[in-house]
Structures are given as structure tokens and as C-alpha cells.
N, C-alpha and C. Protein backbone atom coordinates (compact mmCIF):
# COMPACT_ATOMS: atom_id res chain seq x y z
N UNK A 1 -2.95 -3.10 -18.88
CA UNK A 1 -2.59 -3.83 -17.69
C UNK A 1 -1.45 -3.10 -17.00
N UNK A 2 -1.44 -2.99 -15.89
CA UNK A 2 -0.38 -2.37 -14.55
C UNK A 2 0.40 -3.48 -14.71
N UNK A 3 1.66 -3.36 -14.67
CA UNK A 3 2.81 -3.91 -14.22
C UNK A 3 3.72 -3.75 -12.87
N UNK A 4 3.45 -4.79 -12.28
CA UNK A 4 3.76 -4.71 -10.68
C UNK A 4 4.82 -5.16 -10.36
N UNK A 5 6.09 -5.10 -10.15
CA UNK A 5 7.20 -5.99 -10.12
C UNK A 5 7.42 -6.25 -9.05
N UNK A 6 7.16 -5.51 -7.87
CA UNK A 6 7.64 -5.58 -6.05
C UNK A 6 6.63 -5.19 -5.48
N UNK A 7 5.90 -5.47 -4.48
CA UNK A 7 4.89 -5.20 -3.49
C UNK A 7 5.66 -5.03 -2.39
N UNK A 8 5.38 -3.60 -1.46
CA UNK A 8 6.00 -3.69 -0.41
C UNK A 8 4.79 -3.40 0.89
N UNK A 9 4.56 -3.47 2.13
CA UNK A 9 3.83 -3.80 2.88
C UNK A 9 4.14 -2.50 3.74
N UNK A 10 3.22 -1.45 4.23
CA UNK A 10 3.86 -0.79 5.45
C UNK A 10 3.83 -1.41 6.51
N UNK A 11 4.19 -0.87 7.31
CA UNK A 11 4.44 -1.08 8.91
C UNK A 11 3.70 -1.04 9.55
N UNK A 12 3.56 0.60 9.59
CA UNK A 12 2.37 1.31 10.59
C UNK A 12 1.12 1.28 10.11
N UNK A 13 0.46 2.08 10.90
CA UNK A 13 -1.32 1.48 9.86
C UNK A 13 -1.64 3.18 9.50
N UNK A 14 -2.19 3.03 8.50
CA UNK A 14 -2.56 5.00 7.21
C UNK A 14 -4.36 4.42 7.60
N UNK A 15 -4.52 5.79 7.67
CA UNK A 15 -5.53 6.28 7.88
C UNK A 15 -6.56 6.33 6.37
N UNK A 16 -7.31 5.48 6.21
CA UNK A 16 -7.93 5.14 5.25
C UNK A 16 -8.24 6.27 4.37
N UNK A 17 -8.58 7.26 5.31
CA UNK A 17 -9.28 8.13 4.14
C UNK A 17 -8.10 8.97 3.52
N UNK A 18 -6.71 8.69 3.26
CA UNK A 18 -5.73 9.01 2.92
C UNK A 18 -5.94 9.05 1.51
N UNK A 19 -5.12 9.91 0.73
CA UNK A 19 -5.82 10.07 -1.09
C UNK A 19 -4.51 9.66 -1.35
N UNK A 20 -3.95 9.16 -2.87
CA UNK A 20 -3.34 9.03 -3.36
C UNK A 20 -1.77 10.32 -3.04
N UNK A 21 -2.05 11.18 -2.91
CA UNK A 21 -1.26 12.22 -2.43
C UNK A 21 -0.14 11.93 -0.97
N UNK A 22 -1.05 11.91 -0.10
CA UNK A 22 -0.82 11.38 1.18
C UNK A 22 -0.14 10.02 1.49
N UNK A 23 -0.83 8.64 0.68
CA UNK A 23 0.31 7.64 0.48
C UNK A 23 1.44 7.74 0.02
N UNK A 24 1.70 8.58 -1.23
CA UNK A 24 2.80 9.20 -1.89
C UNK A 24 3.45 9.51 -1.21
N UNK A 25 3.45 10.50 -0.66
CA UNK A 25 4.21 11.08 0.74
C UNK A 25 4.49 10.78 1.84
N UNK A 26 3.78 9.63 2.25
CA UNK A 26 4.62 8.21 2.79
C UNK A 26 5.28 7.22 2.52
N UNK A 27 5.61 6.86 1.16
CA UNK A 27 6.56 6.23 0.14
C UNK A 27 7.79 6.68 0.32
N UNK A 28 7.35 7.97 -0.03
CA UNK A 28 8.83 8.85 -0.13
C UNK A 28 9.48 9.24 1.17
N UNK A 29 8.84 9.25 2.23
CA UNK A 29 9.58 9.76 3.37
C UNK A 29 10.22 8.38 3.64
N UNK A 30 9.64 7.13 3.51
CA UNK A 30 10.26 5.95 4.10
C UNK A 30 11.32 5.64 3.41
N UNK A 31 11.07 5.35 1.69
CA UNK A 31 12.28 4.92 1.15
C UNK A 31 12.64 6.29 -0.02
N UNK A 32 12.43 7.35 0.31
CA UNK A 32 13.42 8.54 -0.46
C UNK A 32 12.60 8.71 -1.90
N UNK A 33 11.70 7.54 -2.54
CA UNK A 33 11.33 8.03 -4.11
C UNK A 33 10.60 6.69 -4.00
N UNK A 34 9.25 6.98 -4.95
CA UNK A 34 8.30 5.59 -5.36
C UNK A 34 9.14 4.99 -6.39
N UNK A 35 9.10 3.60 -6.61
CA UNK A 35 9.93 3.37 -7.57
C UNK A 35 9.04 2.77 -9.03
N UNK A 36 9.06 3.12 -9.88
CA UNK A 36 8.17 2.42 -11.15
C UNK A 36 8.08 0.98 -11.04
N UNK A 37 7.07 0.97 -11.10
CA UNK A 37 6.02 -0.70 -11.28
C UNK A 37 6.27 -1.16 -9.40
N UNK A 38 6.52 -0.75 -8.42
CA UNK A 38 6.52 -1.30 -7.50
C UNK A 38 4.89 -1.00 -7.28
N UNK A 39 4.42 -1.58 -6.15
CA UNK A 39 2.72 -1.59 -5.42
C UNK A 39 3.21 -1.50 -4.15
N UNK A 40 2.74 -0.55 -3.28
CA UNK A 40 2.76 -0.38 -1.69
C UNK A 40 1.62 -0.19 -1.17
N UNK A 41 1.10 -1.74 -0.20
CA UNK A 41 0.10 -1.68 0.68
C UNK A 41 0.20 -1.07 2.11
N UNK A 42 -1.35 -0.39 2.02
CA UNK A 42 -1.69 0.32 3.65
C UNK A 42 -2.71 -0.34 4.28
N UNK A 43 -2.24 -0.64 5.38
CA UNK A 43 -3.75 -1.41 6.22
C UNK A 43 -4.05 -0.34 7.48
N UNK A 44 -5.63 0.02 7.57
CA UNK A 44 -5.90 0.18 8.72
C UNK A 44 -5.03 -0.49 9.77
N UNK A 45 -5.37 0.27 10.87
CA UNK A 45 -5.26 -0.21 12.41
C UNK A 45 -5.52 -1.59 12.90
N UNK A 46 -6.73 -1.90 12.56
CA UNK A 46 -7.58 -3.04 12.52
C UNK A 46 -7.38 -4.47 11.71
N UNK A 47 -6.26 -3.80 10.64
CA UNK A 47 -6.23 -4.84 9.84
C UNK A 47 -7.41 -5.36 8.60
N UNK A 48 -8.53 -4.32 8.60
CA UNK A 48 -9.87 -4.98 8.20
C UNK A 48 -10.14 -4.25 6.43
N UNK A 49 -8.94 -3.74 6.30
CA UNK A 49 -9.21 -2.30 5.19
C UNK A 49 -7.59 -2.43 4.74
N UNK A 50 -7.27 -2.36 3.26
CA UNK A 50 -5.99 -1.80 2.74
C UNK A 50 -6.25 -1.08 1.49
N UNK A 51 -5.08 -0.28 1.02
CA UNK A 51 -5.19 0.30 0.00
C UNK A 51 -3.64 0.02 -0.81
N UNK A 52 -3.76 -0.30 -1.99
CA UNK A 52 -2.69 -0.49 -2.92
C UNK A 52 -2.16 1.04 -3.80
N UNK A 53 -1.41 1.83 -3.31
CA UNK A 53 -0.36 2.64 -4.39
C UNK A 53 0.35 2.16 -5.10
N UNK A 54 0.01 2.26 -6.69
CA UNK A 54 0.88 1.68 -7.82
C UNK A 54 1.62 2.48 -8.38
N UNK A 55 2.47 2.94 -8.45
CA UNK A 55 3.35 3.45 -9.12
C UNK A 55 3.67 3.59 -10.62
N UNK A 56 3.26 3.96 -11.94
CA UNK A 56 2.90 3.11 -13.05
C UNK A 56 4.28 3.76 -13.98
N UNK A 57 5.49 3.91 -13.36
CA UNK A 57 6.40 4.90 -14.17
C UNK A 57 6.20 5.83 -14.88
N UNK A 58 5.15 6.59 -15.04
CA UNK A 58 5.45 7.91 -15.55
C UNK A 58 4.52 9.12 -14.22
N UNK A 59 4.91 8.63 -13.54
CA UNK A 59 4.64 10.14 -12.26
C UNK A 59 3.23 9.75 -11.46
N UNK A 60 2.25 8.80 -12.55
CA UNK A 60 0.69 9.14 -12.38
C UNK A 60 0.71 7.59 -11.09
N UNK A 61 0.46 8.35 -9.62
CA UNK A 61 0.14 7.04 -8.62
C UNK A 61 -1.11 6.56 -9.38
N UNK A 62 -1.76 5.14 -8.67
CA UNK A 62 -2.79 4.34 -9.09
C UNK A 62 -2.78 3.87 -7.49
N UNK A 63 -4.22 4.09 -7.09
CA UNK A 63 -4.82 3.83 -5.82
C UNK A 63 -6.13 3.06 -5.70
N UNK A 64 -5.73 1.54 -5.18
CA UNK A 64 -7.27 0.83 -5.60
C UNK A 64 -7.47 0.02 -3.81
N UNK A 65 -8.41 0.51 -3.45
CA UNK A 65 -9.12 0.10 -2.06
C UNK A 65 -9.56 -1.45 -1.82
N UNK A 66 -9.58 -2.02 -0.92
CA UNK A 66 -9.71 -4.15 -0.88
C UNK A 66 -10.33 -3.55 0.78
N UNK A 67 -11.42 -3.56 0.49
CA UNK A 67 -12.09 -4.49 2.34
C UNK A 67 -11.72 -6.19 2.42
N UNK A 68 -12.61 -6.65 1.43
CA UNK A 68 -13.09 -7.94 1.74
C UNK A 68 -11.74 -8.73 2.07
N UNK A 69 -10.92 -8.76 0.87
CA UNK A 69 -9.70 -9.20 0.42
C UNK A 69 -8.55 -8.58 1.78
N UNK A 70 -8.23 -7.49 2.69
CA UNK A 70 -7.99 -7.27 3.53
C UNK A 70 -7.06 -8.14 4.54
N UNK A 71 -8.58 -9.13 4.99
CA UNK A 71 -8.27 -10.39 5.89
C UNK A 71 -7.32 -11.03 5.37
N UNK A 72 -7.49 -11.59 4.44
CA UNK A 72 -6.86 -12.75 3.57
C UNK A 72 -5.45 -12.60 3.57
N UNK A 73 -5.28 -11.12 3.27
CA UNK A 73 -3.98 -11.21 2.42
C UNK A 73 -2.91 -10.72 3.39
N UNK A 74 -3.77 -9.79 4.70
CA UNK A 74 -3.02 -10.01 5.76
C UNK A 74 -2.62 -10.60 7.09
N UNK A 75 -3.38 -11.67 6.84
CA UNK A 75 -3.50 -12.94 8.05
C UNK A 75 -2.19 -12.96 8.16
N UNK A 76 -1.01 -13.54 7.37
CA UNK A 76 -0.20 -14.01 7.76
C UNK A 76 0.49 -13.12 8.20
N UNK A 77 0.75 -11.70 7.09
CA UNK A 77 1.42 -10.66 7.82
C UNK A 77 1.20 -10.42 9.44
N UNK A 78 -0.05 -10.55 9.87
CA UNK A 78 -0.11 -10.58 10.90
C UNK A 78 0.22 -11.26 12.02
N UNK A 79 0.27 -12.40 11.93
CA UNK A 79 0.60 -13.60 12.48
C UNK A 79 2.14 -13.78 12.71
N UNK A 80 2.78 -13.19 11.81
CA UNK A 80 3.92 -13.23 11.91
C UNK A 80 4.64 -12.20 12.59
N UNK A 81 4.05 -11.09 12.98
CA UNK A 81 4.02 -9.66 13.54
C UNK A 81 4.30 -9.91 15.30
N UNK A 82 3.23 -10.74 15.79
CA UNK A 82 2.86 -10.97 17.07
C UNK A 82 3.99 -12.35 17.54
């Protein structure tokens, strides 16, 4: 089991077909270093697509893709945006 302690949300919207590499390197430019057990979500443009970077403390990212789940989880983010 992954241990998740903080979820953080981006801002801007990543380009889906982004690899584990590429999120990484948007972690780090925003807040300086991924931090162990945190999770950082990316949503399309659209809102209709995210991807979760897990961080699992020893170096190795973990990258798991949500269409469906998407909506749901960013309704409010959204809502609260506008």
C-alpha cells in the first residue's frame, strides 16, 4: 500500500500525455523538491482527465491516470476557482 499524507492540486492544467518525468519536473520547479508520501494532481484544460504523482520516498515517482473520477473530484475545485 502507498502512503499518501498530503495531496496537493496544480493550478495550471499539464498536458496529459506528460510521463512521470515531466510531472516531476513540475513539482520541483513549483515547490523546489517532491516531498515523500505527498500525491500531486494534474488536470487537463477541460477539467475531464487528471493524473496523480506519488512520491513513495525512495526516488521511484508513481503515476496513476482517473478520467471517470476527474469530474467528481474536481467539481468543487472548480467551482470555487470561478
Amino acid at each position: 500500500m502507498i502512503r499518501i499524507d498530503a495531496v496537493w492540486l496544480a493550478v495550471q492544467p499539464m498536458d496529459m500525455r506528460a510521463g512521470a518525468e515531466r510531472l516531476l519536473a513540475s513539482v520541483v520547479k513549483v515547490f523546489g523538491a517532491a516531498q515523500a508520501h505527498h500525491g500531486y494532481l494534474f488536470a487537463n484544460a477541460r477539467h475531464t482527465r487528471i493524473k496523480l504523482l506519488v512520491h513513495d520516498g525512495f526516488g521511484v515517482p508513481g503515476v496513476n491516470y482517473f478520467e471517470r473520477a476527474a469530474s467528481i473530484i474536481l467539481s468543487g475545485a472548480v467551482e470555487q476557482d470561478h
